[in-house]
Structures are given as structure tokens and as C-alpha cells.
Protein backbone atom coordinates (compact mmCIF):
# COMPACT_ATOMS: atom_id res chain seq x y z
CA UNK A 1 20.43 11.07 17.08
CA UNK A 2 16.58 9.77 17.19
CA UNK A 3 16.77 10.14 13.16
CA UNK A 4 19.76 8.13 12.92
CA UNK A 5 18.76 5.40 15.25
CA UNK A 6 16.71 3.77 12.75
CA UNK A 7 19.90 3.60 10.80
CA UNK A 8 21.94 1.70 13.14
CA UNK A 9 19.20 -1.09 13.73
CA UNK A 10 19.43 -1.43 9.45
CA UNK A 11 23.40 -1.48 9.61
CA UNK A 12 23.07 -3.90 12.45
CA UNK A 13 20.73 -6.36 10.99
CA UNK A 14 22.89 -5.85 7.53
CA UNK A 15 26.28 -6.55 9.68
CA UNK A 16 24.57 -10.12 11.04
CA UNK A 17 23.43 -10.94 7.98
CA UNK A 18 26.79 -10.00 6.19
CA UNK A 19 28.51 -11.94 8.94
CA UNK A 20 26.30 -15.70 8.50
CA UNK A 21 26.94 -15.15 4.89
CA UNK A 22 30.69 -15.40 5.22
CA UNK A 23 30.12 -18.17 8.14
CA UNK A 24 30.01 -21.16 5.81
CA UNK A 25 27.56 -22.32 7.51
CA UNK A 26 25.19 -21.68 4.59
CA UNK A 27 25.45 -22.08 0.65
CA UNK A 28 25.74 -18.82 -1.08
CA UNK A 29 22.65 -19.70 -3.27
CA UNK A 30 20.65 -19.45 0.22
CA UNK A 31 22.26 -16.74 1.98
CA UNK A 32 24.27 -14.25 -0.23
CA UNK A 33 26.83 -11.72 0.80
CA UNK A 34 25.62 -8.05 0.69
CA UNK A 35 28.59 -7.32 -2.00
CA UNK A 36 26.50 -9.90 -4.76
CA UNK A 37 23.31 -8.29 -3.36
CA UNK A 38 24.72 -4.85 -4.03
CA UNK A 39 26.55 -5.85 -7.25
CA UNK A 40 22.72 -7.02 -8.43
CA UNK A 41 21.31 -3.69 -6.94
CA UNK A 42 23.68 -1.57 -8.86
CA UNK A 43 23.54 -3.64 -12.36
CA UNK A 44 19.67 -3.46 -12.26
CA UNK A 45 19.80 0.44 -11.24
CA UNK A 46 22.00 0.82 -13.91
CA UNK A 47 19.96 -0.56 -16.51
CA UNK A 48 16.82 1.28 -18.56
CA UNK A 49 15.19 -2.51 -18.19
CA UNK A 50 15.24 -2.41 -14.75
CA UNK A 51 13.62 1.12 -14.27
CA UNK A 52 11.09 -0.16 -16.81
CA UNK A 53 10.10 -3.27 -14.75
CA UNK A 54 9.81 -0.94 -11.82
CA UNK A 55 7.68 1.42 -13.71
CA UNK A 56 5.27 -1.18 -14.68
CA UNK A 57 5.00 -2.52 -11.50
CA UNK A 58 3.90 1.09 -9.97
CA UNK A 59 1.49 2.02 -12.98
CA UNK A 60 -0.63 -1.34 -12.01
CA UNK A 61 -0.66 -0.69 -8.11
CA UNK A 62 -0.87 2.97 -8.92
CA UNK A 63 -4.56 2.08 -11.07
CA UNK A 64 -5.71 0.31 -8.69
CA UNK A 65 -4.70 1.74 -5.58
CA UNK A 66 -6.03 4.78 -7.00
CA UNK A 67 -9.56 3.62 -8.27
CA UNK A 68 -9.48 2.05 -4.99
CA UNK A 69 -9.18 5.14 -2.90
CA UNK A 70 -11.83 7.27 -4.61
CA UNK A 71 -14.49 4.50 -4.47
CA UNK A 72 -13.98 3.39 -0.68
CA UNK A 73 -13.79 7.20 0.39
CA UNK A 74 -16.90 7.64 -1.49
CA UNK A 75 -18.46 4.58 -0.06
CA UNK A 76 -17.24 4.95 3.33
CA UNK A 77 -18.44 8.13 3.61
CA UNK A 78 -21.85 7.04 2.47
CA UNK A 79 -21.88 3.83 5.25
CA UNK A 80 -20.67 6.10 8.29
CA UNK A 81 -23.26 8.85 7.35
CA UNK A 82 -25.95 7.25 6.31
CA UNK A 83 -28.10 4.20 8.55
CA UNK A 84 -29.38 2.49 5.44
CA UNK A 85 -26.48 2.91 3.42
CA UNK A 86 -24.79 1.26 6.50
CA UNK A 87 -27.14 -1.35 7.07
CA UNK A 88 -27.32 -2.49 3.89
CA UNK A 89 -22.97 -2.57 3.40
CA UNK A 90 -21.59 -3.19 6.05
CA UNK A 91 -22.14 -6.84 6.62
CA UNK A 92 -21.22 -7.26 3.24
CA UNK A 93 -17.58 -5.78 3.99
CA UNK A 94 -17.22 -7.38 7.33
CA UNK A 95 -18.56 -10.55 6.23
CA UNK A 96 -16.27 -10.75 3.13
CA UNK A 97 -13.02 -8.64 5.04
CA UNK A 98 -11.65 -11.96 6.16
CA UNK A 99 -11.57 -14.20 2.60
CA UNK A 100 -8.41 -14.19 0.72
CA UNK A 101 -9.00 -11.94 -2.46
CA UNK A 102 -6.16 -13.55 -4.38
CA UNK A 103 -8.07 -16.63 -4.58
CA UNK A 104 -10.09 -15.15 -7.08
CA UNK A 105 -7.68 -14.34 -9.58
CA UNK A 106 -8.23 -16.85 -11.26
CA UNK A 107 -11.22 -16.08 -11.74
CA UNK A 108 -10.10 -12.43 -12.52
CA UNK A 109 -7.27 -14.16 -15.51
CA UNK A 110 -10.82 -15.78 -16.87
CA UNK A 111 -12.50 -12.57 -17.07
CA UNK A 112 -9.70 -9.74 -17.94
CA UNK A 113 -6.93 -11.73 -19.39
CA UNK A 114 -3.44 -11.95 -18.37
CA UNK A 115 -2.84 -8.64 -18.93
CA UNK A 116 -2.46 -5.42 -16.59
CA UNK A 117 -5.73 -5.21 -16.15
CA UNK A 118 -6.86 -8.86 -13.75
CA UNK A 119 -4.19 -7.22 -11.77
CA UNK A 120 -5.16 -3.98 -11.52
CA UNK A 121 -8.67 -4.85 -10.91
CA UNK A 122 -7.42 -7.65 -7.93
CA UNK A 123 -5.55 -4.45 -6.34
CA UNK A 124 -8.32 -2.61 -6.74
CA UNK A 125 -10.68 -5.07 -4.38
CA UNK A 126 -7.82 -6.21 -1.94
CA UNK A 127 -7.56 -2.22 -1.76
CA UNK A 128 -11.31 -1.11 -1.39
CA UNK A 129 -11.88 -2.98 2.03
CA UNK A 130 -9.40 -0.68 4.22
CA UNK A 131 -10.42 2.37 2.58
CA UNK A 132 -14.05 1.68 3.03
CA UNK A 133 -13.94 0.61 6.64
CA UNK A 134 -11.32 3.03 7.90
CA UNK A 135 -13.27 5.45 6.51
CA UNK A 136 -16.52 4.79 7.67
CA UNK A 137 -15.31 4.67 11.14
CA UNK A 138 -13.72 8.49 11.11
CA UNK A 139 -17.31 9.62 9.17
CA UNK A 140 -19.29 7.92 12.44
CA UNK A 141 -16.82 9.44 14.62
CA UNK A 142 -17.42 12.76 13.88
CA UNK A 143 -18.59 14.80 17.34
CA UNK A 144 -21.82 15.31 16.74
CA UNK A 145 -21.17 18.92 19.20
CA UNK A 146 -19.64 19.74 15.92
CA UNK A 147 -22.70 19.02 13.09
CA UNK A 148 -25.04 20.89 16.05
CA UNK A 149 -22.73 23.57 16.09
CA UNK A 150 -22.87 24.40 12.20
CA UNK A 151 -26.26 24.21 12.10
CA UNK A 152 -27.29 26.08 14.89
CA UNK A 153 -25.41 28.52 12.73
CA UNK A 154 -27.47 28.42 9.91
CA UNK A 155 -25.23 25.79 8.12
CA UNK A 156 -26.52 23.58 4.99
CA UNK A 157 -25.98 20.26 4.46
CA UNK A 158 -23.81 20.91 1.61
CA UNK A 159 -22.00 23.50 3.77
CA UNK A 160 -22.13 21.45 6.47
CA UNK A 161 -20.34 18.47 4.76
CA UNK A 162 -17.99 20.71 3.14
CA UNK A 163 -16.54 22.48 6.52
CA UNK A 164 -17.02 19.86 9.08
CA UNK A 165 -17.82 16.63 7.96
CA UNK A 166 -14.96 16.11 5.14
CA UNK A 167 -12.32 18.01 7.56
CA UNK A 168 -12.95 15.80 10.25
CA UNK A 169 -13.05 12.51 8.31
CA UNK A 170 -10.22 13.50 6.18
CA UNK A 171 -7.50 11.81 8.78
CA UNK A 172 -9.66 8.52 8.84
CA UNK A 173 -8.63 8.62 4.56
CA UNK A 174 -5.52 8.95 4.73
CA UNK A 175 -5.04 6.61 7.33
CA UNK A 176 -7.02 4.34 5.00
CA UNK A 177 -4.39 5.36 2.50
CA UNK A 178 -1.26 4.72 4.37
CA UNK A 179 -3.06 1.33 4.66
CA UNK A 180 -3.93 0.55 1.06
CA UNK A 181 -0.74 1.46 -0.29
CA UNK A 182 1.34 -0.96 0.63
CA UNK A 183 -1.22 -4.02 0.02
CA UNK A 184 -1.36 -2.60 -3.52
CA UNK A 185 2.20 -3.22 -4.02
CA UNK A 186 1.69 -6.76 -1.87
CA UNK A 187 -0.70 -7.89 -4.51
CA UNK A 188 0.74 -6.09 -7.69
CA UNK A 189 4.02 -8.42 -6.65
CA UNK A 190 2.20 -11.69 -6.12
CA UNK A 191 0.06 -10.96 -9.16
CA UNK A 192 2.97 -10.80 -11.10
CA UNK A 193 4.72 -13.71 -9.48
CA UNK A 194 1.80 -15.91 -10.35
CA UNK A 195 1.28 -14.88 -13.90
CA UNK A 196 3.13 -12.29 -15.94
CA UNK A 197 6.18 -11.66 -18.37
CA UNK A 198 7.12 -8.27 -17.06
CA UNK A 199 7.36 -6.03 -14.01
CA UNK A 200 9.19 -6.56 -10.44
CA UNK A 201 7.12 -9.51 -8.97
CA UNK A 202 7.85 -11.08 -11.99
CA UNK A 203 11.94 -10.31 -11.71
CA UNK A 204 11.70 -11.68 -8.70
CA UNK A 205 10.32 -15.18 -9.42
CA UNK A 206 12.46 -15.54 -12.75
CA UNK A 207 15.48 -14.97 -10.39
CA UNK A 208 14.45 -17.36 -8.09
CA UNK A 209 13.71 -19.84 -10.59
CA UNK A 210 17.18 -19.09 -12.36
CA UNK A 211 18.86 -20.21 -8.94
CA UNK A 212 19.78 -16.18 -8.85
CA UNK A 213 19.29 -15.27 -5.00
CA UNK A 214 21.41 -12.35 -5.00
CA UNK A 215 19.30 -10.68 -8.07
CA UNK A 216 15.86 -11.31 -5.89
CA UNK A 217 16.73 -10.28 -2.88
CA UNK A 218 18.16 -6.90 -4.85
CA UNK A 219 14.62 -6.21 -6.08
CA UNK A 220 13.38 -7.01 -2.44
CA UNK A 221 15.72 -4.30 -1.71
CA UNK A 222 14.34 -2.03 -4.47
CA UNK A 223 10.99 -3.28 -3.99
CA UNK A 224 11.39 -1.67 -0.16
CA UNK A 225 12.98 1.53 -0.95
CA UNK A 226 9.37 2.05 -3.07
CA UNK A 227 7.42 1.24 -0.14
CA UNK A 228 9.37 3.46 1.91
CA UNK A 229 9.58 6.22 -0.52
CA UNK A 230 5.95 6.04 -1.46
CA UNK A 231 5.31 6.10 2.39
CA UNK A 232 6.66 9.13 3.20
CA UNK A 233 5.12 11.00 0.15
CA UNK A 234 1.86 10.11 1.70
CA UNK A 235 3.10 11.05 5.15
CA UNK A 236 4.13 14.64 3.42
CA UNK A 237 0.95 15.30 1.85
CA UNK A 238 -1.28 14.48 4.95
CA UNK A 239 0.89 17.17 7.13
CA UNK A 240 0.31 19.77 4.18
CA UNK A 241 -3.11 18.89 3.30
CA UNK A 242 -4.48 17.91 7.01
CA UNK A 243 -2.68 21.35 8.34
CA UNK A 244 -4.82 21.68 11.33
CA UNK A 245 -4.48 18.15 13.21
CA UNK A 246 -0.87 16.69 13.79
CA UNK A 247 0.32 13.23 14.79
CA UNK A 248 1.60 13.57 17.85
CA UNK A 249 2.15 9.56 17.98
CA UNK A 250 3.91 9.76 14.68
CA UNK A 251 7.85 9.72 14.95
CA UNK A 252 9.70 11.01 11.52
């Protein structure tokens, strides 16, 4: 029962909106039924177009979600370990955390075209700031009880690092992660809203342009079920790879 309970809240949310639809109280092109939204759904599934938009749309958050994660590990690591490195970053992040990153894309069109890559390289910033302050917070957090320990014991640096600095940081990440992923398919949507001849963000505003409500909201649909899907994957790997601490807060 607790796995299906999530369930019932979507089928009760889908059974209001299903029922203002047929109210007449608002004009199809606004509100759509969920049989148009799921006749859109099933025509794009059906289609090797509409697996290709997706597919474009994942390799550009993918590339930047991914250059993303290696750098701000790397650099958070760096900032929680290290008191210059710290000093010297840190207001930089926090000062600059707050400013809308998609204001420079412009700026990033100017530079890298209208291609993938001013997209790629806009996920990759709006990405970088969670992963490097998430981060740096589980490296400072470490119990120092714990470095003592390992070298009391005769412990290296590299050793010490390796076997009780990464481990206990290594939460921190993927929290960082779970955080990252879905603002790099935020701004890989906007991106491609704004400027772009392909992908799902780019569906989405052609449909809305084209008066074609039902078709959007079917890629909002799809656009969710990647978010979810992606979600869990990340959820998966952090029970396999982070084996020896659970979430006990986390509900499945």
C-alpha cells in the first residue's frame, strides 16, 4: 500500500484535471482532455522522430551534467579540504550562486554558436554550483576522529584520502548529483525553447506556438517520466555504490 499511494495522489490529480476539462468552463486549447494528451503521447512514442528529439535532448544535459559532475567533485573536494583553496573559491561561488546563469546565454550563442554546444556549456555552469558546494560541505564534514584514527595507524595521505576521506564525502556527491540532474534537464529545455530547431524544449515551444496544447503538455508528460526515470537510476547506483550508509529518510 505505501508504494501505491503515490499512485492514487497521480490518478487523483489526473481525475480533477480530466473532470475541468470536460466542465466547459475552459476552451480545449487551454485545458485539454487526458484522451488528446494521451492520443499526442502515444503518436509521439510511436514515432522514430520523437525518440530522436528525446535523444538529443539527453545527449546535451547528459555533456554537461556530466562535465559538470567531475569538475565540481574535483573542486569541491579541493575547497572543503584545503583553507586556501577555500578561501580563495568560495566567495566566488557564493557570491555568484544567486545570479541567473541563463542570462548569459546570450552571451554563450556569441561565443559557441547555436549549436549543442552554448547549451551544453550553459548546463554545464548552472550544473557546477550544486556539485561544488554540496560537495565541499560533506569534504568539511568529515569527523576529524576519523582522519586521527587512520593516521594514528600509520595511514598516508594518499591512503588516507582513498579509505576515509572519499568514502565519507561520497554521499555529499551524489546528493550533489540528485541535485544537478534535474537542473540539467531545466536548462537543456529552456535552452532549446529559446533557440534551437531540434530536441524536446524545442517540441514543446513549436507546439505551443502551433496552438497544439495537447502535443506540449504530452512532452511535459514525457519530459517527466525522464526525470523520474533518470532519478531513480541515480537513487539505484548510490544504494549499490554507497553500500555501507543507507537513507533512512529516503522513502522508495
Amino acid at each position: 500500500m505505501s508504494r501505491l499511494r503515490p499512485l492514487l495522489l497521480i490518478l487523483v490529480l489526473m481525475a480533477a484535471w480530466e473532470l475541468a476539462a470536460r466542465s466547459g468552463l475552459w476552451s480545449p486549447l487551454v485545458l485539454p482532455s487526458l484522451e488528446r494528451i494521451g492520443r499526442e503521447l502515444v503518436l509521439f512514442l510511436s514515432r522514430p522522430e520523437g525518440w530522436m528529439q528525446a535523444w538529443v535532448s539527453l545527449y546535451r544535459a547528459f555533456g554537461g551534467f556530466a562535465a559538470a559532475a567531475l569538475v565540481g567533485a574535483l573542486l569541491g573536494m579541493l575547497m572543503g579540504r584545503s583553507a586556501l583553496v577555500g578561501r580563495m573559491l568560495d566567495p566566488l561561488f557564493s557570491g555568484t550562486y544567486a545570479v541567473p546563469k541563463l542570462a548569459l546565454f546570450p552571451v554563450f550563442i556569441f561565443i559557441f554558436g547555436l549549436g549543442s554546444l552554448s547549451k551544453v556549456a550553459l548546463i554545464f555552469l548552472e550544473c557546477l554550483y550544486p556539485m561544488v558546494i554540496i560537495t565541499s560541505q560533506g569534504a568539511r564534514a568529515v569527523d576529524p576522529v576519523l582522519i586521527w584514527s587512520a593516521q594514528n595507524m600509520g595511514a598516508s595521505r594518499a591512503a588516507t584520502l582513498r579509505r576515509v576521506l572519499l568514502p565519507a564525502t561520497m554521499p555529499y556527491v551524489f546528493a550533489a548529483l540528485r541535485v544537478a540532474l534535474p537542473v540539467a534537464l531545466i536548462v537543456v529545455i529552456i535552452t532549446e525553447m529559446i533557440s534551437s530547431v531540434d530536441g524536446l524544449g524545442y517540441v514543446v515551444i513549436y507546439s505551443l506556438a502551433s496552438l497544439r496544447t495537447d502535443r506540449m503538455l504530452a512532452i511535459v508528460v514525457v519530459i517527466a517520466a525522464l526525470g523520474l526515470a533518470l532519478d531513480r537510476a541515480l537513487v539505484a547506483a548510490r544504494d549499490r555504490l554507497v553500500y555501507w550508509e543507507k537513507l533512512d529518510t529516503y522513502f522508495a
